[in-house]
N, C-alpha and C. Protein backbone atom coordinates (compact mmCIF):
# COMPACT_ATOMS: atom_id res chain seq x y z
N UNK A 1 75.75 91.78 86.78
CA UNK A 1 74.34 91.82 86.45
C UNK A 1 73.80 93.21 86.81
N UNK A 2 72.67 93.78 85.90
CA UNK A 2 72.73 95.17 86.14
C UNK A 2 70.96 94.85 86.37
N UNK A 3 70.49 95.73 87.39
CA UNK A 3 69.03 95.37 87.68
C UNK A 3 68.47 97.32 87.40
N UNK A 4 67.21 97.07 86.80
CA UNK A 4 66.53 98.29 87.35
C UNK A 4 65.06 98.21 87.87
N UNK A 5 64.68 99.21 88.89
CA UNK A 5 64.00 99.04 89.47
C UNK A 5 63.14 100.35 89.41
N UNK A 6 61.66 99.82 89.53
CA UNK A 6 60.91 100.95 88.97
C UNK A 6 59.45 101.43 89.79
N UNK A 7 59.23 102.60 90.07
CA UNK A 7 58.21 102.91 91.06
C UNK A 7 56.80 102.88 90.28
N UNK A 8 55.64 102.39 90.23
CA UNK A 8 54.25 103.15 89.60
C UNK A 8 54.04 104.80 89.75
N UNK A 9 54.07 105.38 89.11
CA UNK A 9 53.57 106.82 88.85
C UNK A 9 52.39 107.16 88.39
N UNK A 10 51.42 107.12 89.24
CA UNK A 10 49.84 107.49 88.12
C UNK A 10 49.95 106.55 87.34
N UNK A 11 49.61 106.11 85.83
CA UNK A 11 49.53 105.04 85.71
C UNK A 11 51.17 104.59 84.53
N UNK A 12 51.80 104.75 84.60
CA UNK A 12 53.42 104.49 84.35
C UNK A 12 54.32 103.97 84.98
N UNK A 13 54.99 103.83 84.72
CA UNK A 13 56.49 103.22 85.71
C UNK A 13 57.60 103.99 85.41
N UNK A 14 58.32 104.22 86.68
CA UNK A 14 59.32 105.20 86.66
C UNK A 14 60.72 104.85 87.05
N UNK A 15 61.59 104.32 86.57
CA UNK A 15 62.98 104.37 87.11
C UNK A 15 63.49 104.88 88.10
N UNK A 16 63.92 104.35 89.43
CA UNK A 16 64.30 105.27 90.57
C UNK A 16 65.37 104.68 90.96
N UNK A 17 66.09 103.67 91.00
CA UNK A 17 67.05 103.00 90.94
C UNK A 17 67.51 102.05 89.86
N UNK A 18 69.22 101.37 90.37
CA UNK A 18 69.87 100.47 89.63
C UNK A 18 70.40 100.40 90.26
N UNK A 19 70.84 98.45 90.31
CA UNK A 19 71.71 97.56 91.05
C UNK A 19 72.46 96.98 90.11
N UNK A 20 73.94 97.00 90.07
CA UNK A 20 74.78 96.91 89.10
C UNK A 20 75.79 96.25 89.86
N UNK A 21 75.54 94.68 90.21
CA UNK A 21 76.88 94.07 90.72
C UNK A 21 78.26 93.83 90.49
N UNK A 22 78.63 94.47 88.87
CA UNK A 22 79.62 94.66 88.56
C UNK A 22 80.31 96.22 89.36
N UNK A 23 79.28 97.28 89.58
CA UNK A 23 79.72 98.58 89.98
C UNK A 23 80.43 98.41 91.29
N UNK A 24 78.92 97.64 92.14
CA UNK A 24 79.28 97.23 93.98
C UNK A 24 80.77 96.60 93.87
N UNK A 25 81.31 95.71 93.25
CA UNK A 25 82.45 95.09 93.60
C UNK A 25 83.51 95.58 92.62
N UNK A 26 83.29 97.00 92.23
CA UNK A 26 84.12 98.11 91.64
C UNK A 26 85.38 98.33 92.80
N UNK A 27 86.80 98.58 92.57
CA UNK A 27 87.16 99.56 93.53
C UNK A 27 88.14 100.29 92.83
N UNK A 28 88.65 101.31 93.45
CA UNK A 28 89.70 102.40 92.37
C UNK A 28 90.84 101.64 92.84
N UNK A 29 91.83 102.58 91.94
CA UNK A 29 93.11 101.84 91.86
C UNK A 29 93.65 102.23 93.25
N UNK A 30 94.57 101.38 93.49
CA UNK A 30 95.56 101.33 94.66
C UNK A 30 94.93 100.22 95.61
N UNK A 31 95.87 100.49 96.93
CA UNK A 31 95.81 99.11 97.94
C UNK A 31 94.53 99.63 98.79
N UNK A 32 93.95 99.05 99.39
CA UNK A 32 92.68 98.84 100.24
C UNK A 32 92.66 98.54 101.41
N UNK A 33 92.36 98.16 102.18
CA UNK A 33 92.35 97.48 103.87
C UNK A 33 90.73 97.40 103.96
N UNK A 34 90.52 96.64 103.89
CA UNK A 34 89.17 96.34 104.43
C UNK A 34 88.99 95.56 105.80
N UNK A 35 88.20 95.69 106.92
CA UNK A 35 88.72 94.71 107.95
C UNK A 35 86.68 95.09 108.81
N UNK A 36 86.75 93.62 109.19
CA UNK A 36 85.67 93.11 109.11
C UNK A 36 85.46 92.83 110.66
N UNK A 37 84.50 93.00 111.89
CA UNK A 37 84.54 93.37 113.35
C UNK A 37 83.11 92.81 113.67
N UNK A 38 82.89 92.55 114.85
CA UNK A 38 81.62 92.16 115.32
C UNK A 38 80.71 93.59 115.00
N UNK A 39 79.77 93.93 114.21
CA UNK A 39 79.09 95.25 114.68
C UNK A 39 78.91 95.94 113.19
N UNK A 40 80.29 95.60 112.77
CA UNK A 40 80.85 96.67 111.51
C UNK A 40 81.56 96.42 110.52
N UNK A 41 82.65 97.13 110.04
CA UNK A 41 83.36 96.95 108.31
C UNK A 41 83.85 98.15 108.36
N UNK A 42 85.39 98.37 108.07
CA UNK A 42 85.50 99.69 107.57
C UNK A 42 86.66 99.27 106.58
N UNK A 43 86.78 100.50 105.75
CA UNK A 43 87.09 100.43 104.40
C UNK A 43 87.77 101.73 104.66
N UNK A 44 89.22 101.36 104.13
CA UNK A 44 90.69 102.65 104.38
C UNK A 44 91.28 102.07 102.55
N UNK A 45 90.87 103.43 101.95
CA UNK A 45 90.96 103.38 100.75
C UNK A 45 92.84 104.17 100.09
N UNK A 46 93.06 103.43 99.31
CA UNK A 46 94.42 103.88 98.64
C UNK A 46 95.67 104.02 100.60
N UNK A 47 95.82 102.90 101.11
CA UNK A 47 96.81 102.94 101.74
C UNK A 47 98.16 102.72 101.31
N UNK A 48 99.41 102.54 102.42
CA UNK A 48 100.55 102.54 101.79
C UNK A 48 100.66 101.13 102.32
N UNK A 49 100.95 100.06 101.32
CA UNK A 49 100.73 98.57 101.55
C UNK A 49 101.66 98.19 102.97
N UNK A 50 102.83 98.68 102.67
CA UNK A 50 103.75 98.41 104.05
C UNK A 50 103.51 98.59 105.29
N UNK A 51 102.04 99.80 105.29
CA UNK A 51 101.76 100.05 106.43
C UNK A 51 100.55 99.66 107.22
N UNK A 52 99.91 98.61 106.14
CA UNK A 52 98.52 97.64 106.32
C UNK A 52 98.13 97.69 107.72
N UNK A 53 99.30 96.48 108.33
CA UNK A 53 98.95 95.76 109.57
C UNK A 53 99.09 97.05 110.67
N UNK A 54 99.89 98.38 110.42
CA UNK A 54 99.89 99.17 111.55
C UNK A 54 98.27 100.30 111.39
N UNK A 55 97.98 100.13 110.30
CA UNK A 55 96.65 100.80 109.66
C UNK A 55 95.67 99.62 110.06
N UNK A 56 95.77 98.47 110.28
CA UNK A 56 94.45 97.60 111.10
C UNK A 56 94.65 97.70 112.39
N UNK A 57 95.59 97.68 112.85
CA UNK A 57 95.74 97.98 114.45
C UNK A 57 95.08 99.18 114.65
N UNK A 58 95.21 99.86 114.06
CA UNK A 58 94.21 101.64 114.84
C UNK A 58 92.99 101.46 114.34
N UNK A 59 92.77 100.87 113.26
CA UNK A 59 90.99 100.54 113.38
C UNK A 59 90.81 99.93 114.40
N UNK A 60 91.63 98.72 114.41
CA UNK A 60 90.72 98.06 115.64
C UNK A 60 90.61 98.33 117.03
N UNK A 61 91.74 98.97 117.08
CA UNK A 61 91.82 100.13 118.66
C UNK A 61 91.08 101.51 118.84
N UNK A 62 90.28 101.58 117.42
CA UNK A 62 89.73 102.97 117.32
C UNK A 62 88.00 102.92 118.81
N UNK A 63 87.67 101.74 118.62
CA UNK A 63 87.14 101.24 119.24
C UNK A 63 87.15 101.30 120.99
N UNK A 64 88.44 100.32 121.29
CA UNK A 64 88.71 100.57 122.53
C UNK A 64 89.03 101.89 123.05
N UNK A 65 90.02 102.46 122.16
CA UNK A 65 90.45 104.27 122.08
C UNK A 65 89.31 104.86 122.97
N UNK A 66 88.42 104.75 121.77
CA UNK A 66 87.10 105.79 122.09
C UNK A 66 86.46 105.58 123.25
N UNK A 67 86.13 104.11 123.40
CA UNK A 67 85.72 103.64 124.86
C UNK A 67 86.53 104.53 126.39
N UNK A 68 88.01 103.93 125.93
CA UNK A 68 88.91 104.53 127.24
C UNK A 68 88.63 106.36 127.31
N UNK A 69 88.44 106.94 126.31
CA UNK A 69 88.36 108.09 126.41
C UNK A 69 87.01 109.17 126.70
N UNK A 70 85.71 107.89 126.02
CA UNK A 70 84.52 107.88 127.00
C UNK A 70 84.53 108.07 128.21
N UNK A 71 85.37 107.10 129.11
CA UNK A 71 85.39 106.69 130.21
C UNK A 71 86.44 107.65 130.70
N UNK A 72 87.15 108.07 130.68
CA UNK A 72 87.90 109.10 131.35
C UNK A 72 87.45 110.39 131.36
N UNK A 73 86.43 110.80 130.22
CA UNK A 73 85.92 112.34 130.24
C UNK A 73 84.51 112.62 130.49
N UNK A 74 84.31 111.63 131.34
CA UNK A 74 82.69 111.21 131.71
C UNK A 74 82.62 112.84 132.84
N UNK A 75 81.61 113.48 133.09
CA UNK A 75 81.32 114.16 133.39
C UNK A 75 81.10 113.75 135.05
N UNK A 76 81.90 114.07 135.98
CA UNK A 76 81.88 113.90 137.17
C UNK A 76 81.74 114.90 138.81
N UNK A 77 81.16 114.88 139.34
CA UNK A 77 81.30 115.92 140.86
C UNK A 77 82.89 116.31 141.13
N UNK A 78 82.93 117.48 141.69
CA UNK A 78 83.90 117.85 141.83
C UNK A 78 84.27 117.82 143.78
N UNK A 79 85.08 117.68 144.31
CA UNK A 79 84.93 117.25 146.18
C UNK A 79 84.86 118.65 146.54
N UNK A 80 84.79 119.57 146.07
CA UNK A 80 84.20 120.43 146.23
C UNK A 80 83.17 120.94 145.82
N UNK A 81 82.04 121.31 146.90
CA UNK A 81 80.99 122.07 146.54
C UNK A 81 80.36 123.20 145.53
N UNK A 82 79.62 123.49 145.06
CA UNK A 82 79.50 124.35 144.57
C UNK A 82 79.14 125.64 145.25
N UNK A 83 79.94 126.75 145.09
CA UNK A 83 79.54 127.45 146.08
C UNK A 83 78.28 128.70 145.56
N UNK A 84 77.77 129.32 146.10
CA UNK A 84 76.73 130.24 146.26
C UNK A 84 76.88 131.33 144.69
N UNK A 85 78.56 131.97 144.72
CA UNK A 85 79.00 132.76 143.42
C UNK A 85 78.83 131.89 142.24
N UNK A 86 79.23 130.82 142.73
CA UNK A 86 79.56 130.25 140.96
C UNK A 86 78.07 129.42 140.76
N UNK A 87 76.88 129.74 141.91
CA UNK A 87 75.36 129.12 141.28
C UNK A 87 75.20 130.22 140.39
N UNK A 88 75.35 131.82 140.92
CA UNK A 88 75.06 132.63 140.70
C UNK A 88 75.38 132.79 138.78
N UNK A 89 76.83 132.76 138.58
CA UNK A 89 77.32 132.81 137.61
C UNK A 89 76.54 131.62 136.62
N UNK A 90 76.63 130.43 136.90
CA UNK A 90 75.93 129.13 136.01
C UNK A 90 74.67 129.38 135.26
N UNK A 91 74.07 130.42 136.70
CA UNK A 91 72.46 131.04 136.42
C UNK A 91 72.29 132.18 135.12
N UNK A 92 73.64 133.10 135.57
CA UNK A 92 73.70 134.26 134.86
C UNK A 92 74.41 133.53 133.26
N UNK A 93 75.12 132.13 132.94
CA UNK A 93 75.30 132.08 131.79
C UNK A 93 73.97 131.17 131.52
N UNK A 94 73.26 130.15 132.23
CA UNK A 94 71.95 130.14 131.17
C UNK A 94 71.18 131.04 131.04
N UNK A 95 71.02 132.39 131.70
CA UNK A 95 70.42 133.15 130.99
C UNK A 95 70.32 133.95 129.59
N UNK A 96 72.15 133.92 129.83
CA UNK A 96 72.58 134.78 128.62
C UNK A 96 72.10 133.67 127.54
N UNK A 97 72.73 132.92 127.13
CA UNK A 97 72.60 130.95 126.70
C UNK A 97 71.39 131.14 126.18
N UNK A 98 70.32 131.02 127.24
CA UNK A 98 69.21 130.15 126.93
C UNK A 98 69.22 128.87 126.60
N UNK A 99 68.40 128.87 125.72
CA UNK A 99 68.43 126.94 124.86
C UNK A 99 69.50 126.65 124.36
N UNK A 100 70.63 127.88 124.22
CA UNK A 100 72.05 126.93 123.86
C UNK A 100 72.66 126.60 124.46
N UNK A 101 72.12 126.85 126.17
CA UNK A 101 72.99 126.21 127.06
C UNK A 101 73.55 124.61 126.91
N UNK A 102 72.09 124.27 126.65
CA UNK A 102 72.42 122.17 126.37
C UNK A 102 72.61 122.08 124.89
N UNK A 103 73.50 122.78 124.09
CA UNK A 103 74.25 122.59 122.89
C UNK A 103 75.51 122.83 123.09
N UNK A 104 75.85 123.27 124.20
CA UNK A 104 77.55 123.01 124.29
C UNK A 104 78.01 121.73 124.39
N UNK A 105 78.98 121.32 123.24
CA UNK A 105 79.36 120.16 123.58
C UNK A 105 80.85 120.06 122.67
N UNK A 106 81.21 119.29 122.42
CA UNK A 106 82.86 119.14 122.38
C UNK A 106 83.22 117.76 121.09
N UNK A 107 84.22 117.36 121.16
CA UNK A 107 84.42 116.26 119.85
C UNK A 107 84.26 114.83 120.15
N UNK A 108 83.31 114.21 119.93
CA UNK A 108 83.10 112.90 120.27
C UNK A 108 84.09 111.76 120.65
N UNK A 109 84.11 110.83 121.45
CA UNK A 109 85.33 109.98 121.57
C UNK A 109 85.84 109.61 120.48
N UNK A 110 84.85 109.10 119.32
CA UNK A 110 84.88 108.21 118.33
C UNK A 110 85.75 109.40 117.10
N UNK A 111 85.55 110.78 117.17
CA UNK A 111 86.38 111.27 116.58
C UNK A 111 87.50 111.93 117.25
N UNK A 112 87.61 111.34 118.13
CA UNK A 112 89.26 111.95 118.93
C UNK A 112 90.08 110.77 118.68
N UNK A 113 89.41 109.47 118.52
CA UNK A 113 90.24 108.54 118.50
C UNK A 113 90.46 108.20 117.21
N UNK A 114 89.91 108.53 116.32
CA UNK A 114 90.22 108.80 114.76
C UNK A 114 91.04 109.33 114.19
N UNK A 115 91.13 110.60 115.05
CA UNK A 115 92.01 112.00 115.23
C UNK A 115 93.34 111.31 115.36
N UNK A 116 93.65 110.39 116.70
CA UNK A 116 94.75 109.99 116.76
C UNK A 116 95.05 108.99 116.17
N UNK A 117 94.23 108.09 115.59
CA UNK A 117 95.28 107.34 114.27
C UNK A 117 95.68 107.74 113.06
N UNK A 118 95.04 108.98 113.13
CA UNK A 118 95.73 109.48 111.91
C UNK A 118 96.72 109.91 112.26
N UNK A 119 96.68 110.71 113.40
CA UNK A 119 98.11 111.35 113.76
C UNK A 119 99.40 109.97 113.87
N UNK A 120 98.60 108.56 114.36
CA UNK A 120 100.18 107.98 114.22
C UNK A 120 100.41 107.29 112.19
N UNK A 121 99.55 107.73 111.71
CA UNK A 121 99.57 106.74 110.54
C UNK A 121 100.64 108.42 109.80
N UNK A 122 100.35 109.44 110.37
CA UNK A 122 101.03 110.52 110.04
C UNK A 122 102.49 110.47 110.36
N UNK A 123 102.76 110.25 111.81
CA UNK A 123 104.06 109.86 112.43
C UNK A 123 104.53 108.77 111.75
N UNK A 124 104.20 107.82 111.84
CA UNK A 124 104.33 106.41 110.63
C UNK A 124 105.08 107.13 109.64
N UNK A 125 104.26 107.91 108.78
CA UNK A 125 104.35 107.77 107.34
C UNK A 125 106.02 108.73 106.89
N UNK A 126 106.08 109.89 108.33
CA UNK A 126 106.90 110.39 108.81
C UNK A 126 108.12 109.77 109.13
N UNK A 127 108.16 108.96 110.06
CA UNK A 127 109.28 107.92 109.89
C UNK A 127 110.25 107.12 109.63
N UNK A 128 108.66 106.49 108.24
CA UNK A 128 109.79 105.68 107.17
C UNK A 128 110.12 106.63 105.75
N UNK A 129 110.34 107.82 106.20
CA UNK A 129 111.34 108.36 105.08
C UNK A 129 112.47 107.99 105.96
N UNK A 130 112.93 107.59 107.04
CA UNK A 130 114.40 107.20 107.40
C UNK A 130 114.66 105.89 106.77
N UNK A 131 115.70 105.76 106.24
CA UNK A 131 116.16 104.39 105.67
C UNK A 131 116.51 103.44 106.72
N UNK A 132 116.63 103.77 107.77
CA UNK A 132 117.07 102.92 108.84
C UNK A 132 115.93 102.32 110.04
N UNK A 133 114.86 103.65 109.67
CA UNK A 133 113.59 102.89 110.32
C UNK A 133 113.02 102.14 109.45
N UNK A 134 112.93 102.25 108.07
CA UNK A 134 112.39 101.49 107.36
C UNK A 134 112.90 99.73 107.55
N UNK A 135 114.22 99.89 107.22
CA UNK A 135 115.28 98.89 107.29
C UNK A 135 114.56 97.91 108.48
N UNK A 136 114.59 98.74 109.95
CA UNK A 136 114.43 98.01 111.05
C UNK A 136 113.11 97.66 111.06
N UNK A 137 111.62 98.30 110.71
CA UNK A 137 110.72 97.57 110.20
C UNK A 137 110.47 96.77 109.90
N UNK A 138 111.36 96.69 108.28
CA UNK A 138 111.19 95.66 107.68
C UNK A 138 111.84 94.03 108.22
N UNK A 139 112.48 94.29 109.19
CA UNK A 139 113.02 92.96 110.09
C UNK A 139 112.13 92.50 110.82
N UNK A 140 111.70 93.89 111.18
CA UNK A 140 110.02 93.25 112.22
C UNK A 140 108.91 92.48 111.72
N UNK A 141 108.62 93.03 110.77
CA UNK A 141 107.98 92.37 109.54
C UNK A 141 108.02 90.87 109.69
N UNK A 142 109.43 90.75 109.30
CA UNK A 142 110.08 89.70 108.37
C UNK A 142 110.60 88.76 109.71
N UNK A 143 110.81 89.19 110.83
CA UNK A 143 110.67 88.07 112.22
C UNK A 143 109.43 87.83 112.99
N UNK A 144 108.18 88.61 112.80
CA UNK A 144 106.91 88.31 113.24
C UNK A 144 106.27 87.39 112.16
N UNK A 145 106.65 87.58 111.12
CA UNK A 145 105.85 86.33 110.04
C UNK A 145 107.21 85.31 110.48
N UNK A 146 108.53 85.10 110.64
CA UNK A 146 108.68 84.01 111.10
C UNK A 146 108.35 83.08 112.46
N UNK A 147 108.15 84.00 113.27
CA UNK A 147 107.70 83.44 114.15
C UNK A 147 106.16 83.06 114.76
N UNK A 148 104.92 83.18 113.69
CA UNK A 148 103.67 83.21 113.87
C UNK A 148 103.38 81.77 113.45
N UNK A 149 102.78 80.89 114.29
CA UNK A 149 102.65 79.86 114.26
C UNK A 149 101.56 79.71 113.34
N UNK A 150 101.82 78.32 112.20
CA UNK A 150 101.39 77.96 111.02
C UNK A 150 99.93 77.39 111.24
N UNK A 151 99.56 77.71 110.36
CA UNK A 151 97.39 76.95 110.23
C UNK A 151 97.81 76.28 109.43
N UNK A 152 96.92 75.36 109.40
CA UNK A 152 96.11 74.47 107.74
C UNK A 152 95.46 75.16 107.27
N UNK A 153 95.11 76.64 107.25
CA UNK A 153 94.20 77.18 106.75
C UNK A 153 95.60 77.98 105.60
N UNK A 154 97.10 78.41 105.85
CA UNK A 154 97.59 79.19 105.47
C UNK A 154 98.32 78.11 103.96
């Protein structure tokens, strides 16, 4: 169903949008991962199908990732004092600084931990060009779906 939607202009109507529910539930070719979280949704477009379930695991750890890495680079006292030279120096770089002193800042958890699933979906992808990691994969695969206990839902 295709909708359009239209603003008053002085005394006219003007086209400013369209809702086209055939477009929204459009997607391009190849495999998808969509995976669905208290909060959120993310959408990993044209993956390599074999590598789905190791491509939902780092979404969903992208999360905790970022948390643990929050929490480890939290800005803390040092058991040593600050001494008298290095006020001196702190002083002498907000001067130089100024207002860019409180714009130094660094790469967010949420993209360090992004950072590193790509790097293993990279290592991954790296990998299974071996025929023998692939091979042994595919056993893993193929003994974790035997051994995952059955629903009425499946």
């Amino acid at each position: 169903m295709k909708k359009v939607y239209y603003e008053k202009v002085g005394r006219r109507y003007v086209p400013v949008c369209e809702y086209d529910s055939d477009f929204l539930d459009a997607w391009p070719r190849g495999t998808h991962l969509v995976t669905c979280h208290p909060g959120g949704t993310s959408r990993r477009y044209n993956i390599d199908p074999d590598h789905a379930a190791l491509y939902a695991a780092g979404i969903v750890a992208e999360d905790a990732i970022s948390r643990a890495i929050q929490d480890a680079s939290e800005l803390r006292p040092t058991r040593t004092p600050v001494t008298p030279a290095q006020q001196r120096a702190w002083r002498k770089l907000a001067k130089e600084l100024g207002d860019e002193l409180c714009t130094l800042q660094g790469a967010s958890s949420r993209d360090i931990a992004e950072a590193g699933v790509r790097a293993m979906k990279t290592e991954v992808d790296r990998l299974m060009t071996n025929a023998a990691v692939r091979a042994a994969y595919e056993q893993f695969v193929l003994l974790s779906r035997l051994t995952q206990p059955q629903t009425d839902l499946e």
